[in-house]
N, C-alpha and C. Protein backbone atom coordinates (compact mmCIF):
# COMPACT_ATOMS: atom_id res chain seq x y z
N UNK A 1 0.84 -1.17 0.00
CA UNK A 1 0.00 0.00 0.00
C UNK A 1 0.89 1.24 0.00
N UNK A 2 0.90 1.89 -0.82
CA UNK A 2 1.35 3.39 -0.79
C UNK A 2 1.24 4.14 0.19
N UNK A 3 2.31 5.45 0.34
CA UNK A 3 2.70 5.86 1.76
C UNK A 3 1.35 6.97 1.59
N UNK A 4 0.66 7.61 0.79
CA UNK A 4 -0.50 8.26 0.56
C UNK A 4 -1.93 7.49 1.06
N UNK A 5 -2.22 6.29 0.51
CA UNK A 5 -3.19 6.09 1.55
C UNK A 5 -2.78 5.54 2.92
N UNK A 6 -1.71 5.36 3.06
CA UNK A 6 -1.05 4.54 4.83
C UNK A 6 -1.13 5.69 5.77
N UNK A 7 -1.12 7.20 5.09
CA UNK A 7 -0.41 8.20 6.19
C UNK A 7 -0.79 9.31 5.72
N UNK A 8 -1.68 9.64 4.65
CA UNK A 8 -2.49 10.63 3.62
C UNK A 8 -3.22 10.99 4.75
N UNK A 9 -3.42 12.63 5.28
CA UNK A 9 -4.34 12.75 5.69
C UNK A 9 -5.22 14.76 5.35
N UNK A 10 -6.12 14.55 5.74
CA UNK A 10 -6.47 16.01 5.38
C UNK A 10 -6.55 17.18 6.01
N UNK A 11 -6.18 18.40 5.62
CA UNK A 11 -6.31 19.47 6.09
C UNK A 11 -6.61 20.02 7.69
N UNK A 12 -7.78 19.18 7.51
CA UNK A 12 -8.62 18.89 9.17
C UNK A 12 -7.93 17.87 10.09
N UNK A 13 -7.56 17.18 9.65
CA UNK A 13 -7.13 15.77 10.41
C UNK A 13 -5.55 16.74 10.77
N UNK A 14 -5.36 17.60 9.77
CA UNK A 14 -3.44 18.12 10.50
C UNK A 14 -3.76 18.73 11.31
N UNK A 15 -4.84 19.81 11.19
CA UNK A 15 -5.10 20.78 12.32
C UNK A 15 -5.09 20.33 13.92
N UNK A 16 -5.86 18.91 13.86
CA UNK A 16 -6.59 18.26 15.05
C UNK A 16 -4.80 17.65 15.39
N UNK A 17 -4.59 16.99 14.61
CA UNK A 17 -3.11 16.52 15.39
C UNK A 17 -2.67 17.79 15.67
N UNK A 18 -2.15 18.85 14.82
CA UNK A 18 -1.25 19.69 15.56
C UNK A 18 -1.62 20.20 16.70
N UNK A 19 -2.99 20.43 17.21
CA UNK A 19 -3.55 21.00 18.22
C UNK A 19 -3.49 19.66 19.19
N UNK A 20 -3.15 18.87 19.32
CA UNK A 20 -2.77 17.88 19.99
C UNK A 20 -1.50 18.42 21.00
N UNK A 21 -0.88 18.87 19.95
CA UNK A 21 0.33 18.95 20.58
C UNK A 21 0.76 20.50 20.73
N UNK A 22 -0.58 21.54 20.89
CA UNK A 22 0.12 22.41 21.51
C UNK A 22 0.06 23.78 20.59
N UNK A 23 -0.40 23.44 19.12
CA UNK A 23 0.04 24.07 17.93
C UNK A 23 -1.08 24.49 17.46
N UNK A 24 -1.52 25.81 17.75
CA UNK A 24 -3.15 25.81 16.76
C UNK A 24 -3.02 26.30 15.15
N UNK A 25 -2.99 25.44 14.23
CA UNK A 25 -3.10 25.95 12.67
C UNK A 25 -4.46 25.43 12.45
N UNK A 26 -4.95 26.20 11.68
CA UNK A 26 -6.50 26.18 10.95
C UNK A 26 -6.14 25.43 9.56
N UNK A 27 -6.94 24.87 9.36
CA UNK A 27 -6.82 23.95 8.02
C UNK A 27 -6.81 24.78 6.90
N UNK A 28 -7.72 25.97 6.90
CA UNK A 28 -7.64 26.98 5.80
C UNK A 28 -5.96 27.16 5.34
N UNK A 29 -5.53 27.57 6.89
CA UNK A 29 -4.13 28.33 6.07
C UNK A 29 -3.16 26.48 5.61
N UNK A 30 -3.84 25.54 6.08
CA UNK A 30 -2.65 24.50 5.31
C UNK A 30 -3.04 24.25 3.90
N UNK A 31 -4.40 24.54 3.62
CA UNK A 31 -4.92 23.97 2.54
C UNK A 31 -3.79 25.50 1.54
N UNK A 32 -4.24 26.63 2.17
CA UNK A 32 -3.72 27.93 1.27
C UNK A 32 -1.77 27.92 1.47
N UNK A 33 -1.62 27.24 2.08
CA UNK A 33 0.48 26.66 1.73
C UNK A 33 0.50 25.68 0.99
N UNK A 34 -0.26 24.76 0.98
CA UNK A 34 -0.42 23.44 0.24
C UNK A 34 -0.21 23.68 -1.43
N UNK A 35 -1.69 24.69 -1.72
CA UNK A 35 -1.82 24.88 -2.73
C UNK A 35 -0.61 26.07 -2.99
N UNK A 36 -0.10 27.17 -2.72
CA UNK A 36 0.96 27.51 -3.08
C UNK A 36 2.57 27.64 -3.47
N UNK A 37 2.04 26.18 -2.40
CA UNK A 37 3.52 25.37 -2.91
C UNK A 37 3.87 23.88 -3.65
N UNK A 38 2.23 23.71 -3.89
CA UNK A 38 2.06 22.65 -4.70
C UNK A 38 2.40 21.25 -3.81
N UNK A 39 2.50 21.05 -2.66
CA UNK A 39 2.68 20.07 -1.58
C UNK A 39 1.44 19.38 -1.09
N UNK A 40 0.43 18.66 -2.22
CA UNK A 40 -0.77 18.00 -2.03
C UNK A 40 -0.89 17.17 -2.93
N UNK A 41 -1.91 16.30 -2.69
CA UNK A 41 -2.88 15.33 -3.95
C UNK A 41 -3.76 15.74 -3.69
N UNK A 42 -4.62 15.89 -4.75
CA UNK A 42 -5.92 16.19 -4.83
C UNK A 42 -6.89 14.94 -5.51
N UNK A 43 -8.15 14.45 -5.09
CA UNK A 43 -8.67 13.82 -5.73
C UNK A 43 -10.44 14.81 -5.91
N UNK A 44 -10.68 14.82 -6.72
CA UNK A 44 -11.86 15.47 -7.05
C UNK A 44 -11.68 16.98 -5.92
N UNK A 45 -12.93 17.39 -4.87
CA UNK A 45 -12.51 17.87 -3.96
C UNK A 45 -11.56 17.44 -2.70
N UNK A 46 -11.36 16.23 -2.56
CA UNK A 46 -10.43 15.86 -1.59
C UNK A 46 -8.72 16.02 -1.77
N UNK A 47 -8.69 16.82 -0.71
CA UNK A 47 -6.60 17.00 -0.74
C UNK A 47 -6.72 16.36 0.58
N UNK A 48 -5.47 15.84 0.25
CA UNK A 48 -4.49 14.88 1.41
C UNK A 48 -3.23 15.00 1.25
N UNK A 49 -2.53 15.10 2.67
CA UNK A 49 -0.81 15.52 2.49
C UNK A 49 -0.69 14.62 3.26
N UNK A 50 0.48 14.04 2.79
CA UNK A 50 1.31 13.18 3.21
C UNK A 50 2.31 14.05 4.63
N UNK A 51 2.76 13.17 5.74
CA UNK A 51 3.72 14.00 6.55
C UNK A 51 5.09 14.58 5.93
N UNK A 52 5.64 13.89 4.78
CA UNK A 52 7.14 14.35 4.64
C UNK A 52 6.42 15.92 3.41
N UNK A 53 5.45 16.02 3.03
CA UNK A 53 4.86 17.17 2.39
C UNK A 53 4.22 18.34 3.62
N UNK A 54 4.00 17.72 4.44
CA UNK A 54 3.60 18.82 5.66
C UNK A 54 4.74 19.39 6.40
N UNK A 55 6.00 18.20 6.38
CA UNK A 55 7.46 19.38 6.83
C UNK A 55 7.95 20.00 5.87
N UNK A 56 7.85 19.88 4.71
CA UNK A 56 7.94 20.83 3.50
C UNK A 56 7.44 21.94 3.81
N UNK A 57 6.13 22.04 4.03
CA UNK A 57 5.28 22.99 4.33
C UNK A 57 5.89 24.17 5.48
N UNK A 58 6.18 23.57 6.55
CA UNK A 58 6.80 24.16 7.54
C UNK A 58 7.95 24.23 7.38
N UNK A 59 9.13 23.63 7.03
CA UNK A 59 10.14 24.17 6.41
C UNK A 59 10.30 25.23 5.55
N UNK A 60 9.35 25.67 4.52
CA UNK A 60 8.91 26.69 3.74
C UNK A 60 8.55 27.69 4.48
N UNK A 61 7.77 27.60 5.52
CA UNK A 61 7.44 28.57 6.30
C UNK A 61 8.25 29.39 6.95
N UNK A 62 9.64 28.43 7.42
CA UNK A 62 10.51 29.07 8.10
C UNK A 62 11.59 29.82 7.61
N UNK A 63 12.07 29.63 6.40
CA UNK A 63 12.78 30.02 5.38
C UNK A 63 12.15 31.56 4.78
N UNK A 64 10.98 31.62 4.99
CA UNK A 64 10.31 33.48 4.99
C UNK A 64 10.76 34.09 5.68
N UNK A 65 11.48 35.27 5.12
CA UNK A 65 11.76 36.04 6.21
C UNK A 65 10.51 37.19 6.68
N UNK A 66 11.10 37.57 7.95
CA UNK A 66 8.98 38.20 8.37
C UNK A 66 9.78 39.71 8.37
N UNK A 67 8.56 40.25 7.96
CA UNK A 67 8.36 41.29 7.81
C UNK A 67 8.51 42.50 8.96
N UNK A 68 9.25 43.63 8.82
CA UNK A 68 9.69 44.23 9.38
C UNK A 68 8.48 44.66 10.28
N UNK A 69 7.86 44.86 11.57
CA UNK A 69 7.04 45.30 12.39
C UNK A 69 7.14 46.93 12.01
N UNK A 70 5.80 47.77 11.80
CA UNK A 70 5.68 48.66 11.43
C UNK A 70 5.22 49.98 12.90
N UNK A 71 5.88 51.07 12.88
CA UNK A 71 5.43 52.04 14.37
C UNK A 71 4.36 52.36 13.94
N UNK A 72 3.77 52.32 14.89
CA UNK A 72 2.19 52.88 14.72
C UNK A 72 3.06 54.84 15.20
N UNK A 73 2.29 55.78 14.56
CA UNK A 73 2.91 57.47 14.94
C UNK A 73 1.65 57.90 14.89
């Protein structure tokens, strides 16, 4: 069996693990990294990421550099 259906899971299902452990991400913003970095399968409406595509994800994330904090005057 392929590592996609053994360990494929969705959007919702990452959120609920990561909030397991401490981490609140909304599925919106994985589905909106997913699709911008092309780190999904899609079947009809269903996307599923694999885990070594979800540290992609966050690896990508960290590699942004953030944006300079702006003074409020």
């Amino acid at each position: 069996m392929s590592e996609l259906l053994k360990e494929g899971q969705t959007p919702e299902a990452w959120s609920v693990q990561l909030r397991a452990h401490g981490v609140h991400v909304p599925p919106r913003l994985i589905r909106t990294k997913a699709r911008a970095t092309g780190q999904f399968y899609q079947l009809g409406r269903l996307m599923l990421l694999t885990p070594a595509q979800m540290e992609r994800l966050i690896e990508n994330a960290s590699d942004v550099e953030e944006t300079p904090e702006r003074s409020l005057r």
